[in-house]
Protein backbone atom coordinates (compact mmCIF):
# COMPACT_ATOMS: atom_id res chain seq x y z
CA UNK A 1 79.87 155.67 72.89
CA UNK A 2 79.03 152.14 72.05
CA UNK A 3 75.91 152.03 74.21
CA UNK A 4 74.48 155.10 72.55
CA UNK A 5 75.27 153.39 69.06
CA UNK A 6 72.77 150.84 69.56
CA UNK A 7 70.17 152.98 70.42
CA UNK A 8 69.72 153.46 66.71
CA UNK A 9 69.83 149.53 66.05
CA UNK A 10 66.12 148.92 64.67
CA UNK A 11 64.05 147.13 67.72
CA UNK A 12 63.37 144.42 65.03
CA UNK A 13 67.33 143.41 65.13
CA UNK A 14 68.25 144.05 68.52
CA UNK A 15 65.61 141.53 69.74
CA UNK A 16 66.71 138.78 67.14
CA UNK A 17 70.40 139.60 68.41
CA UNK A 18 69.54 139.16 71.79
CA UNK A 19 67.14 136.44 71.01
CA UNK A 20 69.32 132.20 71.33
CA UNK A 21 69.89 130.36 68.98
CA UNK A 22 67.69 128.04 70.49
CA UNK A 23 65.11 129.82 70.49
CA UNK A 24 64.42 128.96 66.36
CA UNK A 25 61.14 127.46 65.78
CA UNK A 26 61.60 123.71 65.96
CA UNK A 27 61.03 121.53 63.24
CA UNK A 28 59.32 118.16 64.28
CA UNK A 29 60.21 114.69 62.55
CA UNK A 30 58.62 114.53 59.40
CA UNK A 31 55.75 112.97 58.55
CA UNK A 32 55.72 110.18 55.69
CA UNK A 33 54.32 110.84 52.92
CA UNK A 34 50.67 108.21 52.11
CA UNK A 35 51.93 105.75 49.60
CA UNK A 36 49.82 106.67 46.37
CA UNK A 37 50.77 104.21 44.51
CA UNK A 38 49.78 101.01 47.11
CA UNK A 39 46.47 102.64 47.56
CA UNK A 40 45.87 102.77 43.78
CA UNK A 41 46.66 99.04 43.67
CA UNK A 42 44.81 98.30 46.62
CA UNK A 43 41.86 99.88 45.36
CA UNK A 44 42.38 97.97 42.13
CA UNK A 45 42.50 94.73 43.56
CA UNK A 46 39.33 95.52 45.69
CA UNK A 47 37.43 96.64 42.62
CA UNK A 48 38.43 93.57 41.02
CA UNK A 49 37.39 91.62 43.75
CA UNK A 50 33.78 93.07 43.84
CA UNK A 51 32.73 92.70 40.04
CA UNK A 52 33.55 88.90 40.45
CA UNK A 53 31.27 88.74 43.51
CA UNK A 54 28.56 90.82 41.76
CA UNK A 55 28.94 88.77 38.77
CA UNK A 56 28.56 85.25 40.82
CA UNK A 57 25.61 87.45 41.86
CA UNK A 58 24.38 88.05 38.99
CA UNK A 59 24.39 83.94 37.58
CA UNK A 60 23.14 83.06 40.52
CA UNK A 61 19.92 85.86 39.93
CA UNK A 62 19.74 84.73 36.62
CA UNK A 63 19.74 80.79 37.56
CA UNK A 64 16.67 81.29 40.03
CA UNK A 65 14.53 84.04 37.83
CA UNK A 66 14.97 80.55 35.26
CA UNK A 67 13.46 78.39 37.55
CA UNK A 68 10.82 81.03 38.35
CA UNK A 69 8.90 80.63 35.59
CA UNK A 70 5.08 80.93 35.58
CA UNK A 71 5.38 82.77 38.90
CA UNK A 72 2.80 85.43 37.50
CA UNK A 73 0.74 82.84 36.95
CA UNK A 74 1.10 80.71 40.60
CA UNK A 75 1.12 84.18 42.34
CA UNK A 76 -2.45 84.69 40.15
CA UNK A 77 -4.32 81.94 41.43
CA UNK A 78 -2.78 82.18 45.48
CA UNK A 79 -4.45 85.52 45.18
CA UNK A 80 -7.49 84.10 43.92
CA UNK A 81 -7.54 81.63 47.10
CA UNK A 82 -6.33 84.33 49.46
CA UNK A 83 -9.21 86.56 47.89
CA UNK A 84 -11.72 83.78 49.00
CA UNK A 85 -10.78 82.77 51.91
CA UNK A 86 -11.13 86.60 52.92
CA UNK A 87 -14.32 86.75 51.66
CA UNK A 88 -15.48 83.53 52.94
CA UNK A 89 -13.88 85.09 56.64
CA UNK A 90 -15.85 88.25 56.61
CA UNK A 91 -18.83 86.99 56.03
CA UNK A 92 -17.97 84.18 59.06
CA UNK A 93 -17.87 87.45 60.76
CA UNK A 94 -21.06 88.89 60.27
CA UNK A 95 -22.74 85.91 61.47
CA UNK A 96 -20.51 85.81 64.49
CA UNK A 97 -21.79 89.02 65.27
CA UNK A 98 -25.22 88.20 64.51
CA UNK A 99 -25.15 85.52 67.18
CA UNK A 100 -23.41 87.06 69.69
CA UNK A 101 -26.15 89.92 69.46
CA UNK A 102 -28.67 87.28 70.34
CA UNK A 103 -26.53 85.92 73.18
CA UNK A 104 -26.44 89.45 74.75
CA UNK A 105 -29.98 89.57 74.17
CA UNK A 106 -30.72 86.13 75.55
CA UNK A 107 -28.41 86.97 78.88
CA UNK A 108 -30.09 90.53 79.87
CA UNK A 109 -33.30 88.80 79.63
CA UNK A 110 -32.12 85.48 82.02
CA UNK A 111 -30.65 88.28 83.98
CA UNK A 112 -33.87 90.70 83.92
CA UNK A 113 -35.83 88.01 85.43
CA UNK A 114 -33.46 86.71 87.91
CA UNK A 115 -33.39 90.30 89.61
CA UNK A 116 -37.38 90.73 89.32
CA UNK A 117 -37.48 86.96 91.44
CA UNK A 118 -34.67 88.59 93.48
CA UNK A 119 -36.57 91.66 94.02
CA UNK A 120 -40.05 90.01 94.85
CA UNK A 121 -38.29 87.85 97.44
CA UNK A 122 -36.51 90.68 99.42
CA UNK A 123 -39.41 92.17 99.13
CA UNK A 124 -41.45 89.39 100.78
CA UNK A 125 -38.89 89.11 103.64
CA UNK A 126 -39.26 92.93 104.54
CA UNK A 127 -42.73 92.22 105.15
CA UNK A 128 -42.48 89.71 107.88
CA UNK A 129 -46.34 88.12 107.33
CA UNK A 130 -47.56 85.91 104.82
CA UNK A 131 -50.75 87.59 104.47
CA UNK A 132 -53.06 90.84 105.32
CA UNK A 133 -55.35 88.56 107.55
CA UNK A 134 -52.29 87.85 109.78
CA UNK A 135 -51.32 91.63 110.24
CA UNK A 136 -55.44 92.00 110.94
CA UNK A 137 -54.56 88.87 113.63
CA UNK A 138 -51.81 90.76 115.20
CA UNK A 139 -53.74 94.09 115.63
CA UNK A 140 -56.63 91.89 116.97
CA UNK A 141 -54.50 90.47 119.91
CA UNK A 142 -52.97 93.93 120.65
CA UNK A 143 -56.73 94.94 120.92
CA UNK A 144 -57.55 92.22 123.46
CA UNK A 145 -54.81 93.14 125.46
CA UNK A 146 -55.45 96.39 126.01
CA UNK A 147 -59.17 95.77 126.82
CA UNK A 148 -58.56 92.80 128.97
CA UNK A 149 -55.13 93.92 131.11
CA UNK A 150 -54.37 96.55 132.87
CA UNK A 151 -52.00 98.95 131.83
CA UNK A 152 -49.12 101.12 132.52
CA UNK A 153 -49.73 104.58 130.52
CA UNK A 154 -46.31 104.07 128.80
CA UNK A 155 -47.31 100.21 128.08
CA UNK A 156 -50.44 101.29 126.05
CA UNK A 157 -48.94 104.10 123.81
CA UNK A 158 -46.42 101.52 122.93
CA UNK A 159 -49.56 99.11 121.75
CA UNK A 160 -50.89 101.88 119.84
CA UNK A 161 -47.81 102.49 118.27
CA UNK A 162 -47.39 99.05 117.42
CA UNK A 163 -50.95 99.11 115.74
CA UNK A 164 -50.11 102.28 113.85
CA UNK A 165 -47.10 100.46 112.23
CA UNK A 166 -49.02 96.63 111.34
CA UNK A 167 -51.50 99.28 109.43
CA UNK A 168 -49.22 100.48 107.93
CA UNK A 169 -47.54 97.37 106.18
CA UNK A 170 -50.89 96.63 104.88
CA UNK A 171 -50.48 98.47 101.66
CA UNK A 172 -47.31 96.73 101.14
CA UNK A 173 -49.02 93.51 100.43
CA UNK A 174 -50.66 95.47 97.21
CA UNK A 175 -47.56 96.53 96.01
CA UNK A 176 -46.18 92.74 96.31
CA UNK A 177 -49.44 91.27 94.95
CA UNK A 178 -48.45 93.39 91.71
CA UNK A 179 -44.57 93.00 91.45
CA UNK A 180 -45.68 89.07 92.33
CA UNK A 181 -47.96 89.10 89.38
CA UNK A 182 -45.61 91.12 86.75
CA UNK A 183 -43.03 88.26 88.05
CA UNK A 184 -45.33 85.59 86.96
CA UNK A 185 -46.17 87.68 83.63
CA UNK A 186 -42.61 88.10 82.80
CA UNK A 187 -42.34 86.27 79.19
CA UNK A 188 -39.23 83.76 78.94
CA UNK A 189 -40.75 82.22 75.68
CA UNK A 190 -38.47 84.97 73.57
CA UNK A 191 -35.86 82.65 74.94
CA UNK A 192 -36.42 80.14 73.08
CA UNK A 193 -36.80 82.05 69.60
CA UNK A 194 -33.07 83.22 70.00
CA UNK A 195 -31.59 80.12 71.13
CA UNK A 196 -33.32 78.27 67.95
CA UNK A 197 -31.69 81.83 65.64
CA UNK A 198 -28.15 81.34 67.27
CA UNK A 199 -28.43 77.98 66.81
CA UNK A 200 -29.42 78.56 62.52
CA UNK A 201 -26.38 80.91 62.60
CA UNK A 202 -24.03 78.60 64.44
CA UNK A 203 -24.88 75.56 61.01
CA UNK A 204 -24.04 78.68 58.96
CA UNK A 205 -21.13 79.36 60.56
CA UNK A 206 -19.81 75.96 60.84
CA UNK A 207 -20.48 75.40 56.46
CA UNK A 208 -18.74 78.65 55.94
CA UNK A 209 -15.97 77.23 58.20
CA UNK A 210 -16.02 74.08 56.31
CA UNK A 211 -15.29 75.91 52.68
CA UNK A 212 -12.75 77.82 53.72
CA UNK A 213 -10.88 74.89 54.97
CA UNK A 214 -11.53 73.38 52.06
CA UNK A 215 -9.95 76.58 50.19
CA UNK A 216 -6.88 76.76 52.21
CA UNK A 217 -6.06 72.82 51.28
CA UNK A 218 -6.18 74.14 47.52
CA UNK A 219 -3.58 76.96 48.22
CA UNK A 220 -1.84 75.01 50.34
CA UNK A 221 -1.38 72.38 47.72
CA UNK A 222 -0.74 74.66 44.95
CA UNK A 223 2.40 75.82 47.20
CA UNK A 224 3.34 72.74 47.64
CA UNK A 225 3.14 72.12 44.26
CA UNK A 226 5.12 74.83 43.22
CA UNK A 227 7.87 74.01 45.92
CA UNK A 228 8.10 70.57 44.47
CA UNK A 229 9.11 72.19 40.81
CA UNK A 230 11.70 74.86 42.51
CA UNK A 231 13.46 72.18 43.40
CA UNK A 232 17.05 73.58 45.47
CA UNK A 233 16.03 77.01 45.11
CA UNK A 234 16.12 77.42 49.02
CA UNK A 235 19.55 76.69 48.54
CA UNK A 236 20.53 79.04 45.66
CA UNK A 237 18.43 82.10 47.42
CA UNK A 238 21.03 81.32 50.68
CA UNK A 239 23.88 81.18 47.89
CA UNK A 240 23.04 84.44 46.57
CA UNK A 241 22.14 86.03 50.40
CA UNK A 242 25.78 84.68 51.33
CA UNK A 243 27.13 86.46 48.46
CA UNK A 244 25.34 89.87 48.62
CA UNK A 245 26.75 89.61 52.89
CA UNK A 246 30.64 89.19 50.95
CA UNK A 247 29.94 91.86 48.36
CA UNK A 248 28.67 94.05 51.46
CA UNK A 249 31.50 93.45 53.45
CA UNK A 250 34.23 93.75 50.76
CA UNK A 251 32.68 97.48 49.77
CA UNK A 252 32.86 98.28 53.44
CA UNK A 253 36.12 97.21 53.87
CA UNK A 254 37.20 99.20 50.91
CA UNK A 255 35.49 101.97 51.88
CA UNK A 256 36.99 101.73 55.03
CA UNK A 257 40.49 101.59 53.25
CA UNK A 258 40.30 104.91 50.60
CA UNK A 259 39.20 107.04 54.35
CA UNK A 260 42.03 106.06 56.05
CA UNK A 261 44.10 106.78 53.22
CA UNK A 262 42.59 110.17 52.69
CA UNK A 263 42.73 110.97 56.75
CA UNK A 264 46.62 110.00 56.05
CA UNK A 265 46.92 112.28 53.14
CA UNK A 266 44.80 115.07 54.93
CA UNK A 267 47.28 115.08 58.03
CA UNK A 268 50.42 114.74 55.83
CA UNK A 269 49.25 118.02 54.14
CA UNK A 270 48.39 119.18 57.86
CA UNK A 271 51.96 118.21 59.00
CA UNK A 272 53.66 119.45 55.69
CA UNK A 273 52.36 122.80 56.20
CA UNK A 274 53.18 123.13 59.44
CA UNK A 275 56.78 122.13 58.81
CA UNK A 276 56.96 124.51 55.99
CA UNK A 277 55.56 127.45 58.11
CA UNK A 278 58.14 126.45 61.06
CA UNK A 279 61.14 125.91 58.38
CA UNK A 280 60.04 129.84 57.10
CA UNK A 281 59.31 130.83 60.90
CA UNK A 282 63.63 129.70 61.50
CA UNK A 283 65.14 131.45 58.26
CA UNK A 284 62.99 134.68 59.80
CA UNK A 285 65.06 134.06 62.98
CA UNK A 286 68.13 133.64 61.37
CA UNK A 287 68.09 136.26 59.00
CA UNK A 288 67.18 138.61 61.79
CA UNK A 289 69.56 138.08 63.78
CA UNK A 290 72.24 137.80 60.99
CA UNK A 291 71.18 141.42 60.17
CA UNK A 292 71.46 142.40 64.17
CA UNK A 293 74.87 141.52 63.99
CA UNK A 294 75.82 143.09 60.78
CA UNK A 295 74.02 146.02 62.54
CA UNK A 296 76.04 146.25 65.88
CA UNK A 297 79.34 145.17 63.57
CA UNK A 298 78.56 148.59 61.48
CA UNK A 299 77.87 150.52 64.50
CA UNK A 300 81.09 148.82 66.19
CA UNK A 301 82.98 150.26 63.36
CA UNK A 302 81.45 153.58 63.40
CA UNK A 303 82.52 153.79 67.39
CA UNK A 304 85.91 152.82 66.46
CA UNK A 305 86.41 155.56 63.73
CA UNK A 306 84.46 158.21 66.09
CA UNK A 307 81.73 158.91 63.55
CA UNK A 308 78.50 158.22 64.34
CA UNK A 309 75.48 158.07 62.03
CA UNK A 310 72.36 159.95 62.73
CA UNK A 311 69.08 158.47 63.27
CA UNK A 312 67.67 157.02 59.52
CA UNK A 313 70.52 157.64 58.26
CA UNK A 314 70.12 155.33 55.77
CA UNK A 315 66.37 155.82 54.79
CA UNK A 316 68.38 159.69 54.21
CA UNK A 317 71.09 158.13 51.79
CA UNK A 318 68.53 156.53 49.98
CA UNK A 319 66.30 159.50 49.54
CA UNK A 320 69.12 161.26 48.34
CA UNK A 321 70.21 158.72 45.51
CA UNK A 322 66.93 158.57 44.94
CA UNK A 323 66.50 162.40 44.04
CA UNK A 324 70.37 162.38 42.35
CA UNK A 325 68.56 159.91 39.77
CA UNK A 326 65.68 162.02 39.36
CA UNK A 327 67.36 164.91 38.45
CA UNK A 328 69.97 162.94 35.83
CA UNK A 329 66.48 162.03 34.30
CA UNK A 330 65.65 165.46 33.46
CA UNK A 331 68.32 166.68 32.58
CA UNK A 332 68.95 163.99 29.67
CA UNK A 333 64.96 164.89 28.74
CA UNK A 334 65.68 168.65 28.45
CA UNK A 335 68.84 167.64 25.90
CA UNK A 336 66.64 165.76 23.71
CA UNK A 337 64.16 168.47 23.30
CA UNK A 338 66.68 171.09 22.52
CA UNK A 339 66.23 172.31 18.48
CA UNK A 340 68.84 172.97 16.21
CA UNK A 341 68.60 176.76 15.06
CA UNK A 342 70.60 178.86 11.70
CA UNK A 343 71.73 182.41 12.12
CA UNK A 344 70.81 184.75 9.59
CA UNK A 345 73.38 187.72 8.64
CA UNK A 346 72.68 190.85 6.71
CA UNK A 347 74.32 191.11 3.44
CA UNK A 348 75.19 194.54 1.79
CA UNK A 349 73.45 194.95 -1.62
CA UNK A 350 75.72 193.78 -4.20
CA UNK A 351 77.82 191.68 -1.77
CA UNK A 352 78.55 187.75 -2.15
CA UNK A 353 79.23 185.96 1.74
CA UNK A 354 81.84 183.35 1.45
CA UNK A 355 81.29 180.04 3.67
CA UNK A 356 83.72 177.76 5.14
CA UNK A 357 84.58 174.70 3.58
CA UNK A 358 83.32 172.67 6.68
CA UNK A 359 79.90 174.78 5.72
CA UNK A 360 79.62 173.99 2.17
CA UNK A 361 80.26 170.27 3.35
């Protein structure tokens, strides 16, 4: 009879009942809490910390921007001397083009008429006589030989054919009479002309060269000059560079500081929620399985007195209350709108009705 009472325990209850104890969510050590108030003062003292650096900054600006005077002025007249030695550059460069122009031209010319000498002398090689009248010499003896000996058929077609080549090679001599005299022709004297320009541009160049030397020693000494009145600023700009490195550094650092704080605070929160939602997660477990056991104690005691509750019985007990009050409720609301009413009696003509004293009241 027991067994079939818990079949109406609600699933719910019967698996917290059955569930161990130890089987409640865990909660983990807790987490400690970021200490607000040592951040604040850290912070403070860090912020405290960097105005006096960017105020030692700030002397130390003010110091050199005094001993900077007239810079508008100095930085006027370097321009002025930068501005002309450019000028005096660029036109350097123009004339530096200009003569290597002529150079080029004076080369391709050496070089034209080193490969016409070149050319007439291969030339004269190929041929292999000095002269027409020694190719006429040549064909001459050939000619006596064949009249005078006596010759093979072979050995005389290879005379002819050695004629037929020497007159040949006598128009060659034509064509190196001509390239011979266009060799001799060839004008050099423009030569001359451009080494005597290059050499005019070279006396411009070197004068040009010469002033802007000249203006470089006058910005150079006005540097100089204005070195000479700054007296230890070197120094001071490496004071204030040293500074601006501390001021960096001391930001970074703090900077460094207020994000690990608010990584702490961010996984405290992290932490503290999870706690909370395991802390919620073990009440669930222990309220459910306090109610399982309140549930098989009531259906113990049902077994024992031999009654035994239907299924929902008590969603059917409530419904029932539930109804009970709804009827009280109307019942009351139809009292209220019930009307007080007189009864009228006939009278006999002549007749006087008497009313209780309670009625005259």
């Amino acid at each position: 009879a027991q067994v079939n009472h818990w079949l109406f325990v609600p699933v719910r209850f019967a698996a917290a009942a059955m569930a161990p104890k130890a089987a409640a969510a865990k909660v983990e050590k807790k987490v400690e809490k970021p200490d607000r108030d040592a951040f604040d003062k850290d912070m403070a003292q860090y912020q405290t910390d960097i105005e006096a650096l960017q105020k030692k900054q700030q002397e130390l600006t003010k110091k050199i921007e005094g001993r900077m005077g007239g810079k508008e002025e100095f930085q006027r007249k370097k321009d002025e001397f930068t501005a002309r030695m450019d000028e005096l550059q660029e036109k350097i460069g123009a004339l530096m083009g200009q003569k290597d122009t002529i150079f080029n031209e004076i080369k391709t010319t050496q070089n034209k008429g080193k490969d016409m000498k070149s050319e007439l002398n291969n030339m004269k090689k190929s041929l292999g006589f000095n002269s027409v009248q020694e190719i006429d010499d040549a064909i001459a003896d050939i000619e006596y030989k064949m009249w005078t000996e006596t010759l093979t058929l072979k050995r005389e077609k290879e005379y002819i054919a050695q004629i037929s080549q020497l007159r040949k090679r006598k128009p060659e001599f034509t064509v190196y009479a001509n390239k011979e005299a266009e060799v001799q022709s060839f004008d050099t004297s423009g030569v001359g002309q451009m080494r005597a320009s290059a050499a005019e541009l070279n006396e411009k160049i070197n004068a040009l060269r010469d002033e802007r030397r000249k203006v470089k020693e006058g910005r150079d000494k006005l540097v100089e000059e204005r070195r000479s009145k700054q007296g230890d600023m070197p120094e001071l700009f490496d004071e204030r560079e040293g500074i601006s490195k501390q001021l960096g550094a001391k930001i970074r650092e703090r900077n460094a500081k207020r994000d690990e704080f608010y990584t702490a605070q961010r996984e405290f929160n992290a932490k503290f929620q999870e706690e909370k939602q395991a802390r919620w997660e073990k009440q669930k477990v222990e309220r459910d399985v306090k109610n399982a056991e309140w549930e098989k104690s009531k259906l113990e005691r049902q077994a024992e007195d031999g009654e035994e509750d239907l299924p929902f019985q008590d969603e059917i007990n409530l419904v029932s209350q539930v109804m009970t009050y709804c009827k009280s409720l109307v019942k009351t609301e139809e009292k209220k709108e019930e009307k007080k009413t007189d009864t009228k009696f006939e009278v006999p003509e002549g007749s006087e009705m008497l009313m209780k004293k309670k009625d005259d009241d």
